[in-house]
Protein backbone atom coordinates (compact mmCIF):
# COMPACT_ATOMS: atom_id res chain seq x y z
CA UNK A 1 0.00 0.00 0.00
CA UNK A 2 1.24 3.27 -0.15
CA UNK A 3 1.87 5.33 2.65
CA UNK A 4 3.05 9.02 4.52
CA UNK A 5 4.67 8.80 7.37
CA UNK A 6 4.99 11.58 9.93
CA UNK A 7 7.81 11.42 12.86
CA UNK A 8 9.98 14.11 14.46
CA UNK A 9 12.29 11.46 15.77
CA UNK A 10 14.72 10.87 12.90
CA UNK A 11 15.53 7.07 14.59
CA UNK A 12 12.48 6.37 14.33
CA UNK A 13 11.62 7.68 11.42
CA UNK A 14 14.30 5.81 9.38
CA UNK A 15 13.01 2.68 11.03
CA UNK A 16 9.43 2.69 10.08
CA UNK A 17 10.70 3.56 6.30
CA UNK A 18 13.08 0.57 6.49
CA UNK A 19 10.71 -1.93 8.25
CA UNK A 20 7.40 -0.89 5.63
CA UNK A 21 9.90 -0.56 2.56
CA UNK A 22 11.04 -3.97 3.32
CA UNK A 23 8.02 -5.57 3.25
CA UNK A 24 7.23 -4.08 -0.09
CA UNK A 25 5.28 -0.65 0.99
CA UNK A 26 5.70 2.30 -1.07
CA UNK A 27 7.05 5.27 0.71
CA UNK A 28 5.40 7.94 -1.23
CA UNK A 29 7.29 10.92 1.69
CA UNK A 30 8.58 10.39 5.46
CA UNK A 31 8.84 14.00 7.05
CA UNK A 32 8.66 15.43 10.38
CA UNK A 33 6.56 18.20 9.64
CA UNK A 34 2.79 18.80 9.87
CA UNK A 35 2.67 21.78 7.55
CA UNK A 36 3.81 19.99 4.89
CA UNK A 37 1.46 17.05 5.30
CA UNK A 38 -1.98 18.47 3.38
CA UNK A 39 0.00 19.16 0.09
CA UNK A 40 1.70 15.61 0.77
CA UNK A 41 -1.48 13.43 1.27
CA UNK A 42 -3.42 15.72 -1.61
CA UNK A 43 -0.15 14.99 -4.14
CA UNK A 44 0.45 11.44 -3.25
CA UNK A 45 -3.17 10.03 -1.96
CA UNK A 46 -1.94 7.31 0.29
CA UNK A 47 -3.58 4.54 1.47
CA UNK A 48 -3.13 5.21 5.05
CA UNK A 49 -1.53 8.45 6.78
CA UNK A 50 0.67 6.89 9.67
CA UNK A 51 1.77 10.18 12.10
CA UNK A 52 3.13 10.43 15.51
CA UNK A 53 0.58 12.98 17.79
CA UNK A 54 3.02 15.52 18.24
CA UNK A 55 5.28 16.69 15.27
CA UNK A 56 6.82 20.09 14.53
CA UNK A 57 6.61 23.04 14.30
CA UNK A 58 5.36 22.96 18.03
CA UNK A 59 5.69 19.43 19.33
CA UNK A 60 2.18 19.50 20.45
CA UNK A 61 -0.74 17.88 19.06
CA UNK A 62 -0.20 18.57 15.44
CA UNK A 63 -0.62 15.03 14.01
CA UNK A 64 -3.93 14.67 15.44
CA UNK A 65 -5.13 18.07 13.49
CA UNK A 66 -3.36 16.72 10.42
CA UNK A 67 -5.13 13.62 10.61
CA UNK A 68 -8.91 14.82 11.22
CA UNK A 69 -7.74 17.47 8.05
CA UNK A 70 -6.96 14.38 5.81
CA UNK A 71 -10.15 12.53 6.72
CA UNK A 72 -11.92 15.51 5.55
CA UNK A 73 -9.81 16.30 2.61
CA UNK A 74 -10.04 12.82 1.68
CA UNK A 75 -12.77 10.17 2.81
CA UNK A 76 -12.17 6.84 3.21
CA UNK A 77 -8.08 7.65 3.53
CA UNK A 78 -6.95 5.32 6.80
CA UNK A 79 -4.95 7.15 9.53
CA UNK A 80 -2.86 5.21 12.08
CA UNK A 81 -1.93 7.57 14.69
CA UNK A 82 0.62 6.64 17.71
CA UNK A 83 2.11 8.57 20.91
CA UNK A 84 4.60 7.73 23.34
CA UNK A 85 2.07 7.50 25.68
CA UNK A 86 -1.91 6.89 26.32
CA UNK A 87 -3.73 10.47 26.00
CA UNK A 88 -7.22 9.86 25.80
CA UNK A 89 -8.18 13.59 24.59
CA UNK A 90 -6.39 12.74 21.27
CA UNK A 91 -8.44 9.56 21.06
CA UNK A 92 -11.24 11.55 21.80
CA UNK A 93 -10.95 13.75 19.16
CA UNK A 94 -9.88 11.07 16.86
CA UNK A 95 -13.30 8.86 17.13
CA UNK A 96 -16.00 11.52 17.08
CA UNK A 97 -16.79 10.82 14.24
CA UNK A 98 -16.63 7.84 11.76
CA UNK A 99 -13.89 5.26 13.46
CA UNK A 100 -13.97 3.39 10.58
CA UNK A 101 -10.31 3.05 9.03
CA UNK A 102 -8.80 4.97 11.88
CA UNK A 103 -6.25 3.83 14.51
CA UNK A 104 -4.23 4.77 17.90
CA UNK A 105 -1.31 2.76 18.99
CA UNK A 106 0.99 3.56 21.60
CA UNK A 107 4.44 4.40 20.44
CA UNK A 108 6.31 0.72 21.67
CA UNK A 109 4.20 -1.18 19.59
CA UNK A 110 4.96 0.40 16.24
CA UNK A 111 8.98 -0.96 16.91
CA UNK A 112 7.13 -4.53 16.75
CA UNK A 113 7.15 -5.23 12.93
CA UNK A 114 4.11 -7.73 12.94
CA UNK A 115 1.98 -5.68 15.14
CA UNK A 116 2.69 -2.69 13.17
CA UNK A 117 1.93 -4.64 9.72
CA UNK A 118 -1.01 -6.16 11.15
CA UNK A 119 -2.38 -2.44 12.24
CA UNK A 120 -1.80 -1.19 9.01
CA UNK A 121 -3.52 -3.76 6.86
CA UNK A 122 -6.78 -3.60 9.28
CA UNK A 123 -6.77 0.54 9.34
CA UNK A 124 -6.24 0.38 5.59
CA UNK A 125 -9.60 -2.16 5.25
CA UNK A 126 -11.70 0.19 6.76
CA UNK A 127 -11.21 -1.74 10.39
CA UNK A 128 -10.49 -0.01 14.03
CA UNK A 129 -7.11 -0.36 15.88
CA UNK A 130 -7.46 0.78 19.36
CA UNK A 131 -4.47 -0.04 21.96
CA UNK A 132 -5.96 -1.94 24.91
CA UNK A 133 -3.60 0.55 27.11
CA UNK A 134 -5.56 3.30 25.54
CA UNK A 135 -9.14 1.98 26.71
CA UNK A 136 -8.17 1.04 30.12
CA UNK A 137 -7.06 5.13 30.19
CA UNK A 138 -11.09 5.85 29.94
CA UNK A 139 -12.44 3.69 31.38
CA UNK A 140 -10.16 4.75 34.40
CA UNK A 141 -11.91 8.16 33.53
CA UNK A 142 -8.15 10.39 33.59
CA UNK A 143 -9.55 12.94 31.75
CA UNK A 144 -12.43 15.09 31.89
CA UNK A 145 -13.83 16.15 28.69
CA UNK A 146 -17.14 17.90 29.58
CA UNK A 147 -19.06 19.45 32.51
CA UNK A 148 -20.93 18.18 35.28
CA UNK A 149 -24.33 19.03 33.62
CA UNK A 150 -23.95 18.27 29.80
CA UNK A 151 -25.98 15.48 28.16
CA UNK A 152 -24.37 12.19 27.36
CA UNK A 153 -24.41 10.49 23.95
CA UNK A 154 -25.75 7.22 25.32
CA UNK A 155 -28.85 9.16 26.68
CA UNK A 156 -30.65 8.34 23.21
CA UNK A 157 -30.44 4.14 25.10
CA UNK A 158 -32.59 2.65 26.91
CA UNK A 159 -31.73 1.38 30.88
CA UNK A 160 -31.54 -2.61 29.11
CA UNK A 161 -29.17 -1.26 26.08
CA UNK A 162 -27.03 0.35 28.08
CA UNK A 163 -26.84 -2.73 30.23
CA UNK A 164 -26.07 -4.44 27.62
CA UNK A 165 -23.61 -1.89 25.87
CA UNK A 166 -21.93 -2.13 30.08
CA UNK A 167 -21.48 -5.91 29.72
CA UNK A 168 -19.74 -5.79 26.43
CA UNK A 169 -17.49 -3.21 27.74
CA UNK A 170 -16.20 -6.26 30.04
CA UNK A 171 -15.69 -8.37 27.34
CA UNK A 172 -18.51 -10.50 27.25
CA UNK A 173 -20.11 -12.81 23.97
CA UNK A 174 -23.42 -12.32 23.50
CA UNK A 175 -23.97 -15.73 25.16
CA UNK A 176 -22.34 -14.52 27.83
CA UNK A 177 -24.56 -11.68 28.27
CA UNK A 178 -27.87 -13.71 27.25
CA UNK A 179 -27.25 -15.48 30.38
CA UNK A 180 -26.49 -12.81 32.79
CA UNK A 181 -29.48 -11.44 31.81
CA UNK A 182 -31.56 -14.34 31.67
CA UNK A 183 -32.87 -13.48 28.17
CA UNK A 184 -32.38 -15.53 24.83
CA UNK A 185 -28.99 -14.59 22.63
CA UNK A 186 -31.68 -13.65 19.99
CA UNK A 187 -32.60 -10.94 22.22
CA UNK A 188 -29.18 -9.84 23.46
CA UNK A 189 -27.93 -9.29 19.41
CA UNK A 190 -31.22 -7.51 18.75
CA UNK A 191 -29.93 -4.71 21.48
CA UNK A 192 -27.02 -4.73 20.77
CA UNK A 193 -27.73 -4.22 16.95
CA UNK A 194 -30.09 -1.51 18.58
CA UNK A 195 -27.12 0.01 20.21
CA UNK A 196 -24.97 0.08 16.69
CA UNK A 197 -28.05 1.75 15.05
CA UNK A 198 -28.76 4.59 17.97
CA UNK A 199 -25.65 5.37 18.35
CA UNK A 200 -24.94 5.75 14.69
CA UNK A 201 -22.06 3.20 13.91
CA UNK A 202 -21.74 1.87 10.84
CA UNK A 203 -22.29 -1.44 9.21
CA UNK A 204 -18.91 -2.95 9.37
CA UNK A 205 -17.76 -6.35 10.65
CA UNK A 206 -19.41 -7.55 14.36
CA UNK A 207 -15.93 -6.69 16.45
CA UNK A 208 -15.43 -3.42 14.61
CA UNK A 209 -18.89 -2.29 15.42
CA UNK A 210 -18.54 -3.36 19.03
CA UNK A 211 -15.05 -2.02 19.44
CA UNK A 212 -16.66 1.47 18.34
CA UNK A 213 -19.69 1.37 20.51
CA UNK A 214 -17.19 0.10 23.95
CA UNK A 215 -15.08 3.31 23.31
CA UNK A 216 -18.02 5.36 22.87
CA UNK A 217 -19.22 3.93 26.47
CA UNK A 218 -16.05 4.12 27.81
CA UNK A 219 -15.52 7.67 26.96
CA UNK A 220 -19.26 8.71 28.02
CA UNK A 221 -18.46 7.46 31.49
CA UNK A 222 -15.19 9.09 31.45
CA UNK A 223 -16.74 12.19 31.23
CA UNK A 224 -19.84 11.74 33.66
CA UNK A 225 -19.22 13.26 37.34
CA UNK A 226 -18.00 10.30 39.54
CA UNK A 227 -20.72 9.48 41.38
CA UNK A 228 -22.99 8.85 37.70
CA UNK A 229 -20.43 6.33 36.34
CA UNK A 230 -20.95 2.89 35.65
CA UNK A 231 -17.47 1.50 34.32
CA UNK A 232 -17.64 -2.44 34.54
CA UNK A 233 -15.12 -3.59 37.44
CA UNK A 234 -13.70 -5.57 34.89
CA UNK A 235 -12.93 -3.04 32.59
CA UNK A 236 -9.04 -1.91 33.76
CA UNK A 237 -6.06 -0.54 33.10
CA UNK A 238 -4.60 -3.43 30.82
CA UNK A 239 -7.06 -5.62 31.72
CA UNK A 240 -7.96 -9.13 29.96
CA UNK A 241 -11.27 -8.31 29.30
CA UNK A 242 -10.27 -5.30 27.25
CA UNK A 243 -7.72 -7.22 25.59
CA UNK A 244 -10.48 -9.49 24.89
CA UNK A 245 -12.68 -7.45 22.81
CA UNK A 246 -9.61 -6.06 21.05
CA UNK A 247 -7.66 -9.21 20.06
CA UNK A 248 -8.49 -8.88 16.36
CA UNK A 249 -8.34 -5.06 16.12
CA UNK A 250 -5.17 -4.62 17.81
């Protein structure tokens, strides 16, 4: 596929180049530079953007504005996005919209050649890479994107959906779920396909969809006031059930 890659770090930089070039990638530019990155992706029109979050000139958030500009620019472009480490405002901004075709990595894993590879080929199919790391962030609710008194997004779900939408969050089939409710698995995957529709996530395949509808929990419950969250025990820093969910997305 080809690809633009975006890294201040010139070690790093020369490493993804080597490791995607060897594996029979085209390079179509590898800069460190945001401002240069719209003429770049509207010259070349890669198949997926791949940027660090903070490139120059201010070492800040840049890639993440240079991404959401390419998804605009472009739709249906794939952006795999990384940082050093887990900041779940970039993610935040990041999945507003679409998550189709979009993914956030922490920095360590791109230096593993078969993760990376594997990230890239789901982002550029349209799929969602999420670092578990990164969910067990919100769902430890570090961050605080909204006030006491704004409305969630999962407000539009009923009390059983969002049960339902809780227990996925830990990881759990739809079996699994059929029986902790004590309803039939025909009625579990008609809320949960109730959930996908309300909270307007596209037809994709099953673990993309539920991927996309976990961090859209995760992050409403991030942002609630303490006392009005309902994070799943299970759902940790790291923890299995997370990695659960994500095993084919990341």
């Amino acid at each position: 596929m080809r690809l633009v890659i975006a890294e201040g770090s010139a070690i790093l930089r020369a490493g993804l180049a080597h490791v995607l070039g060897e594996h029979g990638h085209q390079l179509a530019a590898v800069v460190h530079d945001a401002r240069v990155l719209p003429t770049l992706v509207a010259t070349h029109r890669p198949d997926v953007l791949l940027t660090n979050v903070r490139l120059a000139p201010t070492w800040t958030d840049e890639g993440v504005g240079v991404a959401l500009d390419a998804r605009r620019r472009r739709p249906g472009i794939g952006v795999l996005l990384f940082s050093a480490t887990p900041e779940p405002q970039h993610v935040a901004r990041l999945f507003a919209g679409d998550g189709s075709g979009l993914g956030y990595l922490i920095q360590d894993r791109m230096t593993d050649a078969r993760e990376l590879l594997d990230a890239l080929t789901q982002v550029a199919a349209g799929g969602t890479v999420v670092d578990p790391r990164m969910v067990g962030q919100l769902a430890a609710g570090t961050v605080r994107g909204r006030g006491a008194d704004g409305g969630g997004e999962l407000d539009v779900l009923s009390e059983r959906e969002r049960e339902v939408l809780g227990l996925m969050a830990q990881g759990r089939t739809n079996s699994a779920i059929a029986e902790r409710l004590i309803v039939s698995r025909g009625t579990v995957e008609k809320r949960v396909a109730s959930v996908f529709d309300k909270l307007g996530i596209p037809g994709s395949p099953d673990d993309n969809r539920r991927v996309l509808a976990v961090l859209k929990y995760l992050t409403d419950q991030r942002n609630r006031p303490a006392e009005e969250r309902q994070v799943p025990r299970a759902v940790g820093f790291g923890g299995a059930p997370v990695r659960r969910i994500l095993d084919r997305v990341a």
